[in-house]
N, C-alpha and C. Protein backbone atom coordinates (compact mmCIF):
# COMPACT_ATOMS: atom_id res chain seq x y z
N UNK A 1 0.82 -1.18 0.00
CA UNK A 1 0.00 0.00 0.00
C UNK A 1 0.87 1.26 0.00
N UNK A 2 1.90 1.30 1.08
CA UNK A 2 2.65 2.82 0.86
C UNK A 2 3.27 3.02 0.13
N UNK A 3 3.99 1.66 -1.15
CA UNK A 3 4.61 1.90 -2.18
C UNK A 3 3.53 2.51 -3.31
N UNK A 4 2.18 1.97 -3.98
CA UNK A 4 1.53 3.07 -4.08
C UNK A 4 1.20 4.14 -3.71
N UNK A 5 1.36 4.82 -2.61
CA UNK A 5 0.99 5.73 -2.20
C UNK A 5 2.21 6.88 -2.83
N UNK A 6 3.36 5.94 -2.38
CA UNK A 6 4.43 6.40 -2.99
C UNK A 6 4.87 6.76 -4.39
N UNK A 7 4.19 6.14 -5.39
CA UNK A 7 3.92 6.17 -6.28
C UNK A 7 3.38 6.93 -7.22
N UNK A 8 2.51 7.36 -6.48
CA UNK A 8 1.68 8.89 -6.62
C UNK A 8 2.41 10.13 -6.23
N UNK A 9 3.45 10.29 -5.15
CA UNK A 9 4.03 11.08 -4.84
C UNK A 9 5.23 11.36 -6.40
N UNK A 10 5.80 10.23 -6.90
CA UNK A 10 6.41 10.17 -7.80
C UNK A 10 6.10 10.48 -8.98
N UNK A 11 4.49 10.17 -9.41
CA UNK A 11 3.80 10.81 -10.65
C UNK A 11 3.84 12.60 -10.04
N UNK A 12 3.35 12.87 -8.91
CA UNK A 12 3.60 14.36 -9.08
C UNK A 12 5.16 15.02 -9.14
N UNK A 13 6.13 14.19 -8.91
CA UNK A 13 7.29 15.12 -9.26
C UNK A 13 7.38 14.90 -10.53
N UNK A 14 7.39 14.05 -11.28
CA UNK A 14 7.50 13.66 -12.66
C UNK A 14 6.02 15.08 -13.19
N UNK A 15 5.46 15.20 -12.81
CA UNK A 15 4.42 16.47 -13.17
C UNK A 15 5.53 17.27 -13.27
N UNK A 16 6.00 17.75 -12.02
CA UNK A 16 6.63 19.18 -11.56
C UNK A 16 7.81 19.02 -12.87
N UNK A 17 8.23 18.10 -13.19
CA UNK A 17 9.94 18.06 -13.43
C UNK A 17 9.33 18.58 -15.50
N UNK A 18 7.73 17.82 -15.83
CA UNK A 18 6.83 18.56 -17.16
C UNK A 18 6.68 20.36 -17.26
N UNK A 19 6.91 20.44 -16.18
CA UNK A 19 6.61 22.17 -15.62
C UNK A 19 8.08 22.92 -16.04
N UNK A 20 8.76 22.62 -15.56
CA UNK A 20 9.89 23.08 -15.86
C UNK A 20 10.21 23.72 -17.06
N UNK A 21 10.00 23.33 -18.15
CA UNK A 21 10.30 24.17 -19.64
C UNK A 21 9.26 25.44 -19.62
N UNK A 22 8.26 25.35 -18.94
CA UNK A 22 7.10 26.49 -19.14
C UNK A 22 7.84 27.15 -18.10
N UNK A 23 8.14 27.28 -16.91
CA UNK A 23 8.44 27.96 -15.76
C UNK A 23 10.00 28.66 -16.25
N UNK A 24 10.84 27.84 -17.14
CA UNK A 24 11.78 28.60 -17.65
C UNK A 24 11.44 29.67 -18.97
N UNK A 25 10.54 29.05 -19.67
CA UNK A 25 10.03 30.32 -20.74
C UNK A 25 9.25 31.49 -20.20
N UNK A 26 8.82 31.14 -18.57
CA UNK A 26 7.76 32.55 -18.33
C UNK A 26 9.25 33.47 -17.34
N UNK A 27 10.04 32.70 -17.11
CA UNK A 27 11.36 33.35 -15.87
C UNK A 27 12.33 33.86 -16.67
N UNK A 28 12.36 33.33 -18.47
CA UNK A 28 13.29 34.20 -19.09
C UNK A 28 12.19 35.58 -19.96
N UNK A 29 11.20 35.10 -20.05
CA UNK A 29 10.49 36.11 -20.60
C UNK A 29 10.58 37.13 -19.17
N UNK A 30 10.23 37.31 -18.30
CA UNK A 30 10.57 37.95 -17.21
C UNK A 30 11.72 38.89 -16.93
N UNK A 31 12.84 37.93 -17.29
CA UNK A 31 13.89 38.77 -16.91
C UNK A 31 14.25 39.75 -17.98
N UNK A 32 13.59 39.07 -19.33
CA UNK A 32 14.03 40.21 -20.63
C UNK A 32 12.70 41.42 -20.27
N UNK A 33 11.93 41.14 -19.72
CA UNK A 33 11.35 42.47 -19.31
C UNK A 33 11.52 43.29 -18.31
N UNK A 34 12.10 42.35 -17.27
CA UNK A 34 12.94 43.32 -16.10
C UNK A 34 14.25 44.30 -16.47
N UNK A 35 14.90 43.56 -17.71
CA UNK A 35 16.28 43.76 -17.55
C UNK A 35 15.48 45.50 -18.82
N UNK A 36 14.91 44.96 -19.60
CA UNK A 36 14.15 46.07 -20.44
C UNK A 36 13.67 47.40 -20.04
N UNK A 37 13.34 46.91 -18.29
CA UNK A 37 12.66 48.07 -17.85
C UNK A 37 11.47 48.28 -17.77
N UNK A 38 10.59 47.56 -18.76
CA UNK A 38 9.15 47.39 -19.12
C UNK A 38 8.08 46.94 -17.49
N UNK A 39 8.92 46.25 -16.72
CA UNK A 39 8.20 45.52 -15.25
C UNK A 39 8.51 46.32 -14.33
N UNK A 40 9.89 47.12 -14.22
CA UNK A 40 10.23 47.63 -12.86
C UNK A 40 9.14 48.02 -12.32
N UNK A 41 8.24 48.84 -13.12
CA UNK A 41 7.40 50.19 -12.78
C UNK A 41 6.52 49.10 -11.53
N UNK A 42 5.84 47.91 -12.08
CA UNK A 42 5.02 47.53 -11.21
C UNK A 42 5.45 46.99 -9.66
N UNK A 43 4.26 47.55 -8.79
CA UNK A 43 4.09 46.98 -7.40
C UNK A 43 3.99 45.76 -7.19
N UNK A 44 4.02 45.28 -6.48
CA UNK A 44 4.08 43.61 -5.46
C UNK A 44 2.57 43.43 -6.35
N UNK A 45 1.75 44.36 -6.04
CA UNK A 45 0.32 43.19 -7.00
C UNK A 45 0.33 43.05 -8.05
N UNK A 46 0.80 44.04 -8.93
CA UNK A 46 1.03 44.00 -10.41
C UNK A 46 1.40 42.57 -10.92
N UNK A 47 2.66 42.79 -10.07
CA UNK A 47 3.50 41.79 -10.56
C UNK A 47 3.25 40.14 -10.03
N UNK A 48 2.31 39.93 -8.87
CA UNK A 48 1.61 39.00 -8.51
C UNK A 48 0.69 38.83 -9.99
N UNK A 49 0.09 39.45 -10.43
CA UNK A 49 -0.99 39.34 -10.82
C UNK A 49 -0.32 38.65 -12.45
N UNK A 50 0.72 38.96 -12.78
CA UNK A 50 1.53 38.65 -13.94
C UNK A 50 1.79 37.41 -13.66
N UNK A 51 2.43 37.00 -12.53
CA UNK A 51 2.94 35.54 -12.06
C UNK A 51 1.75 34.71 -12.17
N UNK A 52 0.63 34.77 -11.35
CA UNK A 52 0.05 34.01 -11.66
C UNK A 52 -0.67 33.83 -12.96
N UNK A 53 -1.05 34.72 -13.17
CA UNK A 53 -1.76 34.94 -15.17
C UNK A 53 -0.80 34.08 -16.16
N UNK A 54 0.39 34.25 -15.83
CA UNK A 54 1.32 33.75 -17.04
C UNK A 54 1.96 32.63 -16.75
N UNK A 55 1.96 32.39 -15.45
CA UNK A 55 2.74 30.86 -14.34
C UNK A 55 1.69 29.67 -14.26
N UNK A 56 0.94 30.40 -13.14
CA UNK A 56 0.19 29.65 -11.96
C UNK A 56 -1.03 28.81 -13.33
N UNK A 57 -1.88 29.59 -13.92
CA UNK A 57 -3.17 29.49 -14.67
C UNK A 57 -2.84 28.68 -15.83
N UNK A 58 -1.89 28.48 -16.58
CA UNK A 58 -1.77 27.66 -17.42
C UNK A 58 -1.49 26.50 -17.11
N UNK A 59 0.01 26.48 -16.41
CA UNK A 59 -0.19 25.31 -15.66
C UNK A 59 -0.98 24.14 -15.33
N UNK A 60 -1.95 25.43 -14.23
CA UNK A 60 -3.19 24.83 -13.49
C UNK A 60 -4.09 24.31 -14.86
N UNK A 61 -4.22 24.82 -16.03
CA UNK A 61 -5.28 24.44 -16.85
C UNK A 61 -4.34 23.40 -17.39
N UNK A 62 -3.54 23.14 -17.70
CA UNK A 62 -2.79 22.17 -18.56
C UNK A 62 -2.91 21.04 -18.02
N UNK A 63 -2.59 20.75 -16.29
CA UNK A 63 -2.75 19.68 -15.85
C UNK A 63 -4.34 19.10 -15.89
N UNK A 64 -5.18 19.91 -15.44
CA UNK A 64 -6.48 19.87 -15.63
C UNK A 64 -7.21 19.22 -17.14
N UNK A 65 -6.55 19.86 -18.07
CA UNK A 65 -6.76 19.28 -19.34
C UNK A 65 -6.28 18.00 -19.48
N UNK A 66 -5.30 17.80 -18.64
CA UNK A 66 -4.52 15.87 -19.13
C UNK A 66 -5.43 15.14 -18.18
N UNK A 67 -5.97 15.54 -17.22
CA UNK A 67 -6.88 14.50 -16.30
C UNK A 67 -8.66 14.34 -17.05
N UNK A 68 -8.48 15.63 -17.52
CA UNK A 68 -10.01 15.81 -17.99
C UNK A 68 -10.21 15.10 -19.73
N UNK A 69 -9.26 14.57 -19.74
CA UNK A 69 -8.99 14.32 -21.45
C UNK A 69 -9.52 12.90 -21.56
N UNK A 70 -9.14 12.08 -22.47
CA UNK A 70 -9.46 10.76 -22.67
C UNK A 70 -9.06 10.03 -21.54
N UNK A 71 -8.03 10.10 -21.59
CA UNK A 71 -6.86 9.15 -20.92
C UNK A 71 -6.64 9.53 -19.65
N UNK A 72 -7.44 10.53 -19.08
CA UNK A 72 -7.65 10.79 -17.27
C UNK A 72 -6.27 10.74 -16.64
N UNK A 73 -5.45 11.75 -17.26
CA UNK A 73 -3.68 11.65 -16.62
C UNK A 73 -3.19 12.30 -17.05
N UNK A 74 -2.15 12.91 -16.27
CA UNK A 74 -1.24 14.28 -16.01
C UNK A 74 -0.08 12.61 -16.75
N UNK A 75 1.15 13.58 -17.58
CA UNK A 75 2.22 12.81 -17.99
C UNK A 75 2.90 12.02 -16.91
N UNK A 76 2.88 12.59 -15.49
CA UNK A 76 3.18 11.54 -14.43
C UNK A 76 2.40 10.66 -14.17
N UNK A 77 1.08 10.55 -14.04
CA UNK A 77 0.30 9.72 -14.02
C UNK A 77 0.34 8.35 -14.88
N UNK A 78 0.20 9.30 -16.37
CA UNK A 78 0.27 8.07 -17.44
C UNK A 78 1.24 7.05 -17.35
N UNK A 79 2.65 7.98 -16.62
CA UNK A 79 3.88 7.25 -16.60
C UNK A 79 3.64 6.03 -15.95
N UNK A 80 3.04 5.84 -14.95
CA UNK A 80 2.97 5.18 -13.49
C UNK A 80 1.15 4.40 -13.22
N UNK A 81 0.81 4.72 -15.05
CA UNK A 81 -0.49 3.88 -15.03
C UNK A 81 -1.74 4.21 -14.21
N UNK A 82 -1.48 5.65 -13.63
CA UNK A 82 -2.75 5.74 -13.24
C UNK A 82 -3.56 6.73 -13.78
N UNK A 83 -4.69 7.20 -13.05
CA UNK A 83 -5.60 8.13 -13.80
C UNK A 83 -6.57 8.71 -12.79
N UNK A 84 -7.37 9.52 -12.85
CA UNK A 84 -8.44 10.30 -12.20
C UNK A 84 -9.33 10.11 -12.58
N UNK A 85 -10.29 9.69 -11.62
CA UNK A 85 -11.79 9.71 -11.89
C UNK A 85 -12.55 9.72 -10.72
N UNK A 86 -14.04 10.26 -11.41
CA UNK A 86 -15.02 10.68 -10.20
C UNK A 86 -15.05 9.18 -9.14
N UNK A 87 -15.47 9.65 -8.11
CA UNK A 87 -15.74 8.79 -6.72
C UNK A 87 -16.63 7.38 -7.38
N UNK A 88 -17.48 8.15 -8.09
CA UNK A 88 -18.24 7.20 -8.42
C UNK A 88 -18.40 6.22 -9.96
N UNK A 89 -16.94 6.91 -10.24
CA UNK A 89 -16.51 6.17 -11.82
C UNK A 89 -16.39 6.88 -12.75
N UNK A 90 -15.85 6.64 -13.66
CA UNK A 90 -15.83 6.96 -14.81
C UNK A 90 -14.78 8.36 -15.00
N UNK A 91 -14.40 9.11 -16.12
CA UNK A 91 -13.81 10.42 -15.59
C UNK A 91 -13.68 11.50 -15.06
N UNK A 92 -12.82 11.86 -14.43
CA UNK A 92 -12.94 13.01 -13.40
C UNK A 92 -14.11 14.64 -14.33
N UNK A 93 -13.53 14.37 -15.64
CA UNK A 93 -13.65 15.85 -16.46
C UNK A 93 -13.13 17.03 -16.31
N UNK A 94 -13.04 18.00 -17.24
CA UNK A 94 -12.17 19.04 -17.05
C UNK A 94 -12.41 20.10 -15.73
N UNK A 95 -14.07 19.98 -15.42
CA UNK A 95 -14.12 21.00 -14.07
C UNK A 95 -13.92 20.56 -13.23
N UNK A 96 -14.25 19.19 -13.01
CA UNK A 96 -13.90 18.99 -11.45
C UNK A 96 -12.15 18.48 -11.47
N UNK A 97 -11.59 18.46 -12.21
CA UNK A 97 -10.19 18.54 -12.50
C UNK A 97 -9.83 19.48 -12.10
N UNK A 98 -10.21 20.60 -12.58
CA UNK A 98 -9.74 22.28 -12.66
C UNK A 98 -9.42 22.34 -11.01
N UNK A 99 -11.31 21.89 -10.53
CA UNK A 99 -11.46 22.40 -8.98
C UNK A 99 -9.88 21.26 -8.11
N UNK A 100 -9.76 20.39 -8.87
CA UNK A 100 -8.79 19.55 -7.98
C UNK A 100 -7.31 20.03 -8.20
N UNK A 101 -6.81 20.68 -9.77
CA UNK A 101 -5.71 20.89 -9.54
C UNK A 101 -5.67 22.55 -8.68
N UNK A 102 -6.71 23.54 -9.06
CA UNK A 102 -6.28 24.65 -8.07
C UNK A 102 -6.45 24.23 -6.67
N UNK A 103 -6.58 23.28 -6.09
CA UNK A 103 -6.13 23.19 -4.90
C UNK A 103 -4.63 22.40 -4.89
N UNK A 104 -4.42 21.75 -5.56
CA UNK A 104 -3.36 21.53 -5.51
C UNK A 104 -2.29 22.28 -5.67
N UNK A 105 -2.35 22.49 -6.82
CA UNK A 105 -1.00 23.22 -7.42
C UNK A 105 -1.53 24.79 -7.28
N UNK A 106 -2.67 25.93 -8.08
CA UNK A 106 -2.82 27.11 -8.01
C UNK A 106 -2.84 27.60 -6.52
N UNK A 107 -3.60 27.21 -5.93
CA UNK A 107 -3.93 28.19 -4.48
C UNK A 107 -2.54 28.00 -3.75
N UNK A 108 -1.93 26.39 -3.56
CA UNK A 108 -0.54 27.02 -2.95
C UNK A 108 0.39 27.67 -3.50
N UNK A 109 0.43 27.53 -4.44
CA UNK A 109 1.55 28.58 -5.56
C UNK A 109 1.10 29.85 -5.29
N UNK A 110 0.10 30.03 -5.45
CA UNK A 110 0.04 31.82 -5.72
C UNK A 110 -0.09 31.89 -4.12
N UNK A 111 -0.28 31.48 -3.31
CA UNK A 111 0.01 31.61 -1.59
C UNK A 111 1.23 32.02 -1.69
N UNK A 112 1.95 31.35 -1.87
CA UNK A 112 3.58 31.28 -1.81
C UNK A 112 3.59 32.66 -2.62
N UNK A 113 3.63 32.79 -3.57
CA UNK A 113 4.00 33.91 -4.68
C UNK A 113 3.40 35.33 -3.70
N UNK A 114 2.50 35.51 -3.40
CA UNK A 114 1.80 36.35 -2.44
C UNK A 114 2.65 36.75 -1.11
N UNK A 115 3.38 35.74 -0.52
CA UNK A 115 4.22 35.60 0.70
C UNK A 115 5.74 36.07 0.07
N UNK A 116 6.15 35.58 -0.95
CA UNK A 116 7.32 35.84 -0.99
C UNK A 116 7.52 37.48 -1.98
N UNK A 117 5.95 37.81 -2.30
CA UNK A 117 5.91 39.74 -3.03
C UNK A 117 5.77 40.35 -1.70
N UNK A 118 5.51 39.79 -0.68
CA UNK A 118 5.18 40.84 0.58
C UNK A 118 6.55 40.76 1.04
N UNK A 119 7.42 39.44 1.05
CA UNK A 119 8.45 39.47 2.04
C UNK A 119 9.94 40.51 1.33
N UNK A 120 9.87 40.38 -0.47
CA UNK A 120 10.91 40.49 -1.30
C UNK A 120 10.99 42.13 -0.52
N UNK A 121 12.10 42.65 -0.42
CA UNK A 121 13.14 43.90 -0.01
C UNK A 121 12.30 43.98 1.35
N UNK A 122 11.69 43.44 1.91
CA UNK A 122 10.98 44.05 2.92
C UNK A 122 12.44 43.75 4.66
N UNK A 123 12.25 45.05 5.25
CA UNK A 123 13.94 45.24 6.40
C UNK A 123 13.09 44.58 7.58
N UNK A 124 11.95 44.75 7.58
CA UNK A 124 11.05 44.49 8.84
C UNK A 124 10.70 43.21 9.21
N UNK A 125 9.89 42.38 9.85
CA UNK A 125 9.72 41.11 10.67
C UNK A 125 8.37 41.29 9.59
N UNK A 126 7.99 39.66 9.25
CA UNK A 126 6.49 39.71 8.32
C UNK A 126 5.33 40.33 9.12
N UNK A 127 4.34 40.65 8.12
CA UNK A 127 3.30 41.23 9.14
C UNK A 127 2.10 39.71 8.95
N UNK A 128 1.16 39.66 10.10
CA UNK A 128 0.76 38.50 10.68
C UNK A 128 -0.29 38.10 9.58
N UNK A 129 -0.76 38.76 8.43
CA UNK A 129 -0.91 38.55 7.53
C UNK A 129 -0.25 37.67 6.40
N UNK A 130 1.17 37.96 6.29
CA UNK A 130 1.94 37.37 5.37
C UNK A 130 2.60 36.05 6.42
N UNK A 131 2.56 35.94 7.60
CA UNK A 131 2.71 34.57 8.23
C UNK A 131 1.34 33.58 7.45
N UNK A 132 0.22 34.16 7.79
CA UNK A 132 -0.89 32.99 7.64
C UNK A 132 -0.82 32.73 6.25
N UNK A 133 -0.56 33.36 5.45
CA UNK A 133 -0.35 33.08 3.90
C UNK A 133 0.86 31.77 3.97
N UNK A 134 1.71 32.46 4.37
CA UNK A 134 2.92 30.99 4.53
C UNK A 134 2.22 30.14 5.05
N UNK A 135 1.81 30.44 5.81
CA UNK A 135 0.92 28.78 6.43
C UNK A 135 0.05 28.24 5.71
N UNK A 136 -0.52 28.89 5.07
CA UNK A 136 -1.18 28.51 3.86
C UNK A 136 -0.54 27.64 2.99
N UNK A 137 0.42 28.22 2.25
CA UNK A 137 0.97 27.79 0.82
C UNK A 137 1.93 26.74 1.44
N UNK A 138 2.48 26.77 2.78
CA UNK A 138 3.24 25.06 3.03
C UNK A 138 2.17 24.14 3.60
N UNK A 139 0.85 24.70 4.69
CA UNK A 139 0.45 23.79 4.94
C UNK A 139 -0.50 23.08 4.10
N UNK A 140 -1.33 23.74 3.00
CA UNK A 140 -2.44 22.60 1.90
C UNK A 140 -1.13 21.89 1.54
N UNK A 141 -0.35 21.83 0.93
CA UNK A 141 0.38 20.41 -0.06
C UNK A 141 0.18 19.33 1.72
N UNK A 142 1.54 20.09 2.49
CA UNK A 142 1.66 18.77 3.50
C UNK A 142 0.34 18.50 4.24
N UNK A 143 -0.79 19.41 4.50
CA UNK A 143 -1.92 18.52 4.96
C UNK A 143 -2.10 17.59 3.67
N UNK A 144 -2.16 17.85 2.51
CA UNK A 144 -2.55 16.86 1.55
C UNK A 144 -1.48 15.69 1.52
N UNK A 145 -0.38 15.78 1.50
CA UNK A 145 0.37 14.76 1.80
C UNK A 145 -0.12 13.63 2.44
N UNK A 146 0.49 14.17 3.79
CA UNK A 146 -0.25 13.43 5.16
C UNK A 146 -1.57 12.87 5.09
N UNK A 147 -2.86 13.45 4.37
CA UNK A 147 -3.88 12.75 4.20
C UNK A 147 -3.67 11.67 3.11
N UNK A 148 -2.81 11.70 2.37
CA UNK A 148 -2.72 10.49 0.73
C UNK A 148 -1.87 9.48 1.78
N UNK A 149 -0.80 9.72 2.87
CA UNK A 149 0.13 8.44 3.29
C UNK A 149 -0.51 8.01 3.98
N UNK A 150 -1.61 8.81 4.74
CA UNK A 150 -2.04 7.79 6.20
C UNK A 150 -3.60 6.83 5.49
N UNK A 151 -4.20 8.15 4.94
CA UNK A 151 -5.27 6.96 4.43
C UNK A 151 -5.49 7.11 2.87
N UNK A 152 -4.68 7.13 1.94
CA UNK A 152 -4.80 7.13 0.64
C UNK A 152 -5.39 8.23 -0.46
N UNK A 153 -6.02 9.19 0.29
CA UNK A 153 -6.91 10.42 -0.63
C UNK A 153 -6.14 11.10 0.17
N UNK A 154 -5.95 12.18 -0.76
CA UNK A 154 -5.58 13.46 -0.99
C UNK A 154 -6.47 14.75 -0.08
N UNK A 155 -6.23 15.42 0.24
CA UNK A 155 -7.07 16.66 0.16
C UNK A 155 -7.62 16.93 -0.98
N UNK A 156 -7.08 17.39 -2.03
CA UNK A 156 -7.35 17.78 -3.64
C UNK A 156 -8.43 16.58 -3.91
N UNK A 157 -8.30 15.90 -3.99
CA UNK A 157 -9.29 14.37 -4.20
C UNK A 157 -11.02 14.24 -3.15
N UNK A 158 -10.17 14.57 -2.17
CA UNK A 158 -11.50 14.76 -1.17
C UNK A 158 -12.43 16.14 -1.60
N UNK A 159 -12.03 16.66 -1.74
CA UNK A 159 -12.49 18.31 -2.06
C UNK A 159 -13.24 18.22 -3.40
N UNK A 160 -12.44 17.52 -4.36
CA UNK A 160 -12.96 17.47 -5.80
C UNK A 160 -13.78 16.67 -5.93
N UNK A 161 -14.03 16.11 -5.42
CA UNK A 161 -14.70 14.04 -5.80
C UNK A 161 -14.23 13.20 -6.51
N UNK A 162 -12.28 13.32 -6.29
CA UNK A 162 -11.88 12.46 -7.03
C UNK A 162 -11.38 11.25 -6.79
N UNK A 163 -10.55 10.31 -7.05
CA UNK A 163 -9.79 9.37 -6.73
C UNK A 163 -8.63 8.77 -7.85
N UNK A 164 -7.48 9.11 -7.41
CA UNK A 164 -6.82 8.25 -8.42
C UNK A 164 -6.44 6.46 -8.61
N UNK A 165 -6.64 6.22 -9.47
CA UNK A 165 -7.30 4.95 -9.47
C UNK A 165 -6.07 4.12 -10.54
N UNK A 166 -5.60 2.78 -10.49
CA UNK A 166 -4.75 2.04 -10.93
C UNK A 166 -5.54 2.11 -12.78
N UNK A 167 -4.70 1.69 -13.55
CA UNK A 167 -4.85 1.72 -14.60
C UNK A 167 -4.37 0.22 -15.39
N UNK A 168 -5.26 -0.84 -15.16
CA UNK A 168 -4.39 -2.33 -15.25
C UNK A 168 -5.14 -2.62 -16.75
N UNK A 169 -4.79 -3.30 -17.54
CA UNK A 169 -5.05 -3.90 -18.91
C UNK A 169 -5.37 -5.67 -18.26
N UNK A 170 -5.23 -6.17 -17.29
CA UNK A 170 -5.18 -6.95 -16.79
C UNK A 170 -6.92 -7.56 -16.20
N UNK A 171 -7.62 -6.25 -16.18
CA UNK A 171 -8.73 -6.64 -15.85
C UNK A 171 -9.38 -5.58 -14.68
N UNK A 172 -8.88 -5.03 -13.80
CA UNK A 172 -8.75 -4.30 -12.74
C UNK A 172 -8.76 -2.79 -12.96
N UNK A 173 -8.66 -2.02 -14.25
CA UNK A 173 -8.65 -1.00 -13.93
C UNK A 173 -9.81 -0.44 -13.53
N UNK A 174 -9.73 1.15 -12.68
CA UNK A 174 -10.34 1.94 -12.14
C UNK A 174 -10.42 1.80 -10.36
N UNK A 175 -9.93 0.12 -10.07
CA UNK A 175 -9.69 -0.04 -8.71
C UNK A 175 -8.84 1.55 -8.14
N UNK A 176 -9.48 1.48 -7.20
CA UNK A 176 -9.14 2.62 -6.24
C UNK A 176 -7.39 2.17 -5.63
N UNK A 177 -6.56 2.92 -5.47
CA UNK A 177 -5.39 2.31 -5.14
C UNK A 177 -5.18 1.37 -3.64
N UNK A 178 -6.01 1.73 -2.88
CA UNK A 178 -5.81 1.08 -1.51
C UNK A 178 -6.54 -0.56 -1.59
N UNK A 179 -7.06 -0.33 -3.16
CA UNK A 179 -8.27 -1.40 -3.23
C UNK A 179 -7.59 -2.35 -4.72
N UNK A 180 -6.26 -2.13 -5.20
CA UNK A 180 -5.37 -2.40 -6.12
C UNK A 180 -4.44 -3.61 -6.04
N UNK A 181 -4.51 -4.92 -6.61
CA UNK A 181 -4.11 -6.17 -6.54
C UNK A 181 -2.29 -5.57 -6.74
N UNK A 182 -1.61 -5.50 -5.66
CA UNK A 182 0.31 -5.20 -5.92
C UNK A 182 0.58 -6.20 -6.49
N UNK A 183 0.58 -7.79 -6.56
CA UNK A 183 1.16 -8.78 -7.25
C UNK A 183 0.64 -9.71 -8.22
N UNK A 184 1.22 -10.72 -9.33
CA UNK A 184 0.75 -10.79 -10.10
C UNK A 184 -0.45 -12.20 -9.94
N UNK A 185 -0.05 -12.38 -9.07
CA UNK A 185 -1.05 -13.34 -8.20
C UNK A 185 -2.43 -12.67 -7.61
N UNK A 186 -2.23 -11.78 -7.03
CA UNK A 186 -3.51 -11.03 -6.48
C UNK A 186 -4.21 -10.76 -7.67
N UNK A 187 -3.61 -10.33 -8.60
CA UNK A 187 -4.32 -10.04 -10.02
C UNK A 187 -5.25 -11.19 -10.88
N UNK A 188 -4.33 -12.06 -10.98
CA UNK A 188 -5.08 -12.99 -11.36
C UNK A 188 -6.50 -13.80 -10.71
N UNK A 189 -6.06 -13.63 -9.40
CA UNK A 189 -7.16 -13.97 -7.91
C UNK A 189 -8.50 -13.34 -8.12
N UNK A 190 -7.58 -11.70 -8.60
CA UNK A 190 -9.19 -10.72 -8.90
C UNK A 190 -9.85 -11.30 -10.02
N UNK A 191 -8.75 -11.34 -11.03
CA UNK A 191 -9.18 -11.71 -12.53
C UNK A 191 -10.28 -12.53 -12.39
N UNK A 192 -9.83 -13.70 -11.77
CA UNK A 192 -10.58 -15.18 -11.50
C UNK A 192 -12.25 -15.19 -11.19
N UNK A 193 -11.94 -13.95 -9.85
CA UNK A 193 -13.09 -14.00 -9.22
C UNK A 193 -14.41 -13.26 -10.01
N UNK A 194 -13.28 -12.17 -10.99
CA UNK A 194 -14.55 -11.69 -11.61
C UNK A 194 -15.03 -12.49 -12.77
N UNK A 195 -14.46 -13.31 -13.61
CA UNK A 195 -14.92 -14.47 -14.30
C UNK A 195 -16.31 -15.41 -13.63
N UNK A 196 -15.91 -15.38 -12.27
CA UNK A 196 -17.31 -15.89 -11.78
C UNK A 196 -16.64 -17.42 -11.19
């Protein structure tokens, strides 16, 4: 069970590590407008408001689009055979995707992004505002963590009505992962039983 669980942790870095070429085309487009002069002018919201518009939102829709698509999977997912779908079967779709990745990925990102425009040049101690934001943007991932290791759903999953679910050619797919035959014996056991 915790090696799936684990597993899932691994489809989302394999997400994060898909992110990377976009996060370098929006950080060099950035700096050719900083270095231009064109950005200085803007304030901490301005420039929040750029980060997330051009960062956070595509992202967030891109992953949303690979769960909401045929094949119910972010490129980590697919990697690692699994997929998203509603509680009660079938695919998640693009909205309740949407609603699952901005909790995942948008609301703590732009938390964070929010915390670190209040903190950037600032000489002073945070104000108790920009603490609860940090608490924000570290604590949703690790409460969500902690809820996927101890009992298998996510926050993002609970919230959305989703579940990510094994993806077997074997006979088994859509099993819920805690509910997922690990060996090739258990598989066949299921196989068997559903033959009748």
């Amino acid at each position: 069970m915790a090696v799936r669980r684990g597993a899932r942790v691994v489809a989302t870095v394999v997400d994060v590590v898909c992110m990377v070429p976009w996060i370098g085309v929006v950080a060099a487009a950035g700096a050719v407008l900083w270095s231009s002069g064109f950005t200085r002018s803007f304030d901490a919201a301005a420039a929040n408001v750029v980060g997330f518009v051009t960062l956070i939102v595509p992202i967030t829709i891109a992953a949303s689009g690979f769960e909401g698509s045929a094949r119910h999977a972010t490129p980590g997912k697919r990697l690692l055979r699994f997929r998203v779908d509603r509680w009660s079967g079938g695919g998640a779709g693009f909205v309740r995707s949407l609603l699952r990745n901005g909790i995942k990925y948008a609301i703590p990102w732009e938390l964070g992004h929010t915390a670190v425009f209040a903190l950037f040049g600032s000489t002073t101690a945070p104000s108790p505002e920009t603490v609860v934001v940090l608490i924000g943007a570290y604590g949703i991932p690790l409460l969500s963590l902690a809820l996927l290791l101890v009992n298998g759903m996510s926050l993002h999953d609970r919230i959305a009505g989703t579940r990510v679910a094994t993806e077997d050619p074997e006979g088994v797919a859509g099993a819920g992962l805690e509910d997922a035959p690990d060996t090739q014996n258990e598989r066949d056991a299921h196989r068997n039983r559903r033959r009748g």
